[in-house]
Protein backbone atom coordinates (compact mmCIF):
# COMPACT_ATOMS: atom_id res chain seq x y z
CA UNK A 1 54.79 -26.20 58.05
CA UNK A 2 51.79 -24.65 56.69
CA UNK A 3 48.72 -24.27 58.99
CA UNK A 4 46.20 -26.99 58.94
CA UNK A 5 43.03 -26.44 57.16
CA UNK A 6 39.46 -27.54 58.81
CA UNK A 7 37.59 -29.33 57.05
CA UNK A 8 33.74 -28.36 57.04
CA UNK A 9 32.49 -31.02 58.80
CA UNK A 10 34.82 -30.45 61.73
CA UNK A 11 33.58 -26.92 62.10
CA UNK A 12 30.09 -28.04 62.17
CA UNK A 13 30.79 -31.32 64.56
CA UNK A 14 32.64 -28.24 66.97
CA UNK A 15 29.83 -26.02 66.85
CA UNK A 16 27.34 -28.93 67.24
CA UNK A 17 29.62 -29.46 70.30
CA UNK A 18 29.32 -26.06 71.57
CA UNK A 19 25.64 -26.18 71.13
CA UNK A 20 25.08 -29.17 73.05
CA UNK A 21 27.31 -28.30 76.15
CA UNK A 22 25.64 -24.71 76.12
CA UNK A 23 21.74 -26.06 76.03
CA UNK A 24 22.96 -28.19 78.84
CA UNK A 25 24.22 -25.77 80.86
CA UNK A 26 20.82 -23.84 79.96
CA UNK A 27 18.98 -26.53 80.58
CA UNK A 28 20.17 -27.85 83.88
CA UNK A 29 20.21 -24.17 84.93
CA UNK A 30 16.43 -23.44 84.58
CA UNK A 31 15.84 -26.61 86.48
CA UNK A 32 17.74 -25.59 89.36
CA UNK A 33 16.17 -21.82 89.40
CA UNK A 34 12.66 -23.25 88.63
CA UNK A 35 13.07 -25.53 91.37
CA UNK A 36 14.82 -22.92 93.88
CA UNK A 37 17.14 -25.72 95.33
CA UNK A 38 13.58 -27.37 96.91
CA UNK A 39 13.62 -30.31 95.49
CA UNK A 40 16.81 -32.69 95.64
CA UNK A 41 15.23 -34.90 93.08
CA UNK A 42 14.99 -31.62 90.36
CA UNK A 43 18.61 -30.91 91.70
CA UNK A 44 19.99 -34.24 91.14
CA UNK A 45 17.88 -34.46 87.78
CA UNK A 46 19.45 -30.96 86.71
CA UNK A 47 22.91 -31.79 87.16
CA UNK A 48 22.66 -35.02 85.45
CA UNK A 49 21.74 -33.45 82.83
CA UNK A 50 24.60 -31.27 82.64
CA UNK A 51 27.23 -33.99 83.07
CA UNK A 52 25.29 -35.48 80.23
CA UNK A 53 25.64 -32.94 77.89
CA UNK A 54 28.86 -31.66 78.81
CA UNK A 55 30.16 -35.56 78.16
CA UNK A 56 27.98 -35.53 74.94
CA UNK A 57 29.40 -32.42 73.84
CA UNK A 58 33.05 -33.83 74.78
CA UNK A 59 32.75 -36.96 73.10
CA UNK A 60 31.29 -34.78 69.53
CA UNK A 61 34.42 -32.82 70.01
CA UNK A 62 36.56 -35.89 70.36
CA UNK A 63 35.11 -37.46 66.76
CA UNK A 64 35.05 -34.05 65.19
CA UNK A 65 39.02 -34.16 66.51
CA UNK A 66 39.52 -38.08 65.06
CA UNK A 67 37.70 -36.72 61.76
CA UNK A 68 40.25 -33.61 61.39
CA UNK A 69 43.21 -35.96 62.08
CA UNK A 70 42.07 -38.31 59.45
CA UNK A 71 41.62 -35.97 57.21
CA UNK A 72 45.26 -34.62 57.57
CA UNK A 73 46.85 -38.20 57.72
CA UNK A 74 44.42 -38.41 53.99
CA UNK A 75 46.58 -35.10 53.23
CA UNK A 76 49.81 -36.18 53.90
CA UNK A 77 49.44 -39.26 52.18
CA UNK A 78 48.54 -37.44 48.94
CA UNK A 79 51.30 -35.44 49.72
CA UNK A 80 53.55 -37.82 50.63
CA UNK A 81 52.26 -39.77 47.17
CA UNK A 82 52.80 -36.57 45.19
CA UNK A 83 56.56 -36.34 46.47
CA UNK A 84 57.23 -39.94 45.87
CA UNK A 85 56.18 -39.50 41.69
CA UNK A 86 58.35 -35.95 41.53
CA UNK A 87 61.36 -38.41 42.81
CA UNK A 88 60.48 -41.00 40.48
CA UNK A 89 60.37 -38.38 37.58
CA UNK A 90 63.82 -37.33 39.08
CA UNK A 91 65.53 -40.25 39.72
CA UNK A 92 64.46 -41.61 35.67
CA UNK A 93 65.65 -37.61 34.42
CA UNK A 94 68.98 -37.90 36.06
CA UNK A 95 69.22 -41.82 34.76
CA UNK A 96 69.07 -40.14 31.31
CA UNK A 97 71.53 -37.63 31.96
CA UNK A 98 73.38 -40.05 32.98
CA UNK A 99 73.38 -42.28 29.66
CA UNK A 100 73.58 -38.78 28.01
CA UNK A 101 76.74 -37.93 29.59
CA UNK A 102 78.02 -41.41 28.70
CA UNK A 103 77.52 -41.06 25.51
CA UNK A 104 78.51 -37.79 24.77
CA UNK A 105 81.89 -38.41 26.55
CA UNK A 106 82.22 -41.64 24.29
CA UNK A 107 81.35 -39.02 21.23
CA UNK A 108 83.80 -36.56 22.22
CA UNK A 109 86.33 -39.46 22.71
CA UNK A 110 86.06 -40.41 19.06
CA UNK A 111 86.20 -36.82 18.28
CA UNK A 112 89.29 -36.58 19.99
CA UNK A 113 90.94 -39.86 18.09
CA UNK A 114 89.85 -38.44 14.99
CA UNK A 115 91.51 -34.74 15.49
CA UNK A 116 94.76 -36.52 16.73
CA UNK A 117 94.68 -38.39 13.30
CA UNK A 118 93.82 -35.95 11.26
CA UNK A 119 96.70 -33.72 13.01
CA UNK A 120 98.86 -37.00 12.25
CA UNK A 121 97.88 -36.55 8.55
CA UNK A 122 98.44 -33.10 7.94
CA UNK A 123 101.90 -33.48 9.45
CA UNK A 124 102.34 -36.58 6.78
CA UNK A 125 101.11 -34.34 4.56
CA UNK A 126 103.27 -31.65 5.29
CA UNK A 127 106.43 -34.10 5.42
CA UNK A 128 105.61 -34.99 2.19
CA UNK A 129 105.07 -31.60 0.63
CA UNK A 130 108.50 -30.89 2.07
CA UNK A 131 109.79 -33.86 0.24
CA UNK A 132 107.94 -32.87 -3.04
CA UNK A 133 109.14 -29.68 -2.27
CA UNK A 134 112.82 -30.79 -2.36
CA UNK A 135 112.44 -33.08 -4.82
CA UNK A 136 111.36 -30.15 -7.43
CA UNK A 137 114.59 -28.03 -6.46
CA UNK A 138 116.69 -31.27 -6.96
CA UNK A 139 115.21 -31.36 -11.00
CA UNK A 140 114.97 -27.60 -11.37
CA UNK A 141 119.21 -27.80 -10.46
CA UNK A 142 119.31 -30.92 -12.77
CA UNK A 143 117.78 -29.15 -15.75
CA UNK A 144 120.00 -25.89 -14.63
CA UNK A 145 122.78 -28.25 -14.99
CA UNK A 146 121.86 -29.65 -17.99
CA UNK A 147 120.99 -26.35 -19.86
CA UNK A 148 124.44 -24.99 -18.62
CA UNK A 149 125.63 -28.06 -20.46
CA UNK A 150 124.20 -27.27 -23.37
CA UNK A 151 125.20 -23.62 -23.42
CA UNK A 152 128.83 -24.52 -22.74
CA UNK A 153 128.47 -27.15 -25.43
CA UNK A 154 127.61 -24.30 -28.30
């Protein structure tokens, strides 16, 4: 599976996130050090104000994290849609070979029928050139015969 791309508003939402949770922390700390742990008030103050951003800063992250996942879902989708059309194009391809095949095996089926009768014909047609064949030595011997006949007769 190839690595999942951020999307640029995920990178800002994360730094954003950052940001916050670090001026927090900045924050909350100058309170405490300008206070110098005197005041309970400025303490209490300070660290509210830390939890604050920290929970800000979690709950950026979280939407930044919902975004990114949407965004992927959105990916696979496409992806997912993409696939679905390639197997479509397949599925219509290899119905076409299909009626291809078919058809060429019905083709080569009449071929066949018409070799086998045109083998059947040229063995007729060799039969009867035999015949012929025969038939032309019978009258060659006739008119031998009769030309002996006629020699004898003189």
């Amino acid at each position: 599976m190839r690595p999942s791309t951020k999307m640029p508003t995920t990178l800002i939402l994360l730094c954003f996130a950052w940001l916050i949770a670090l001026a927090g922390v900045v924050t909350a700390s100058y309170l405490i050090f300008i206070n110098k742990f005197h005041n309970p008030q400025a303490f209490i103050m300070s660290v509210t104000i830390l939890l604050g951003s920290l929970f800000l800063s979690a709950l950026v992250r979280m939407i930044s994290n919902i975004g990114q996942m949407l965004f992927d879902i959105k990916g696979l989708l496409y992806n997912n849609q993409q696939v679905s059309a390639v197997k479509d194009v397949l599925s219509s391809q290899l119905a076409l070979m299909n009626d291809t095949k078919t058809i060429l095996k019905i083709q080569a089926e009449n071929v066949l029928n018409e070799l086998k009768a045109l083998s059947e014909l040229i063995k007729q047609a060799n039969c009867d050139a035999k015949d012929i064949n025969q038939n032309i030595y019978q009258i060659r011997n006739f008119f031998e015969q009769i030309e002996r006949h006629l020699d004898l007769k003189k």
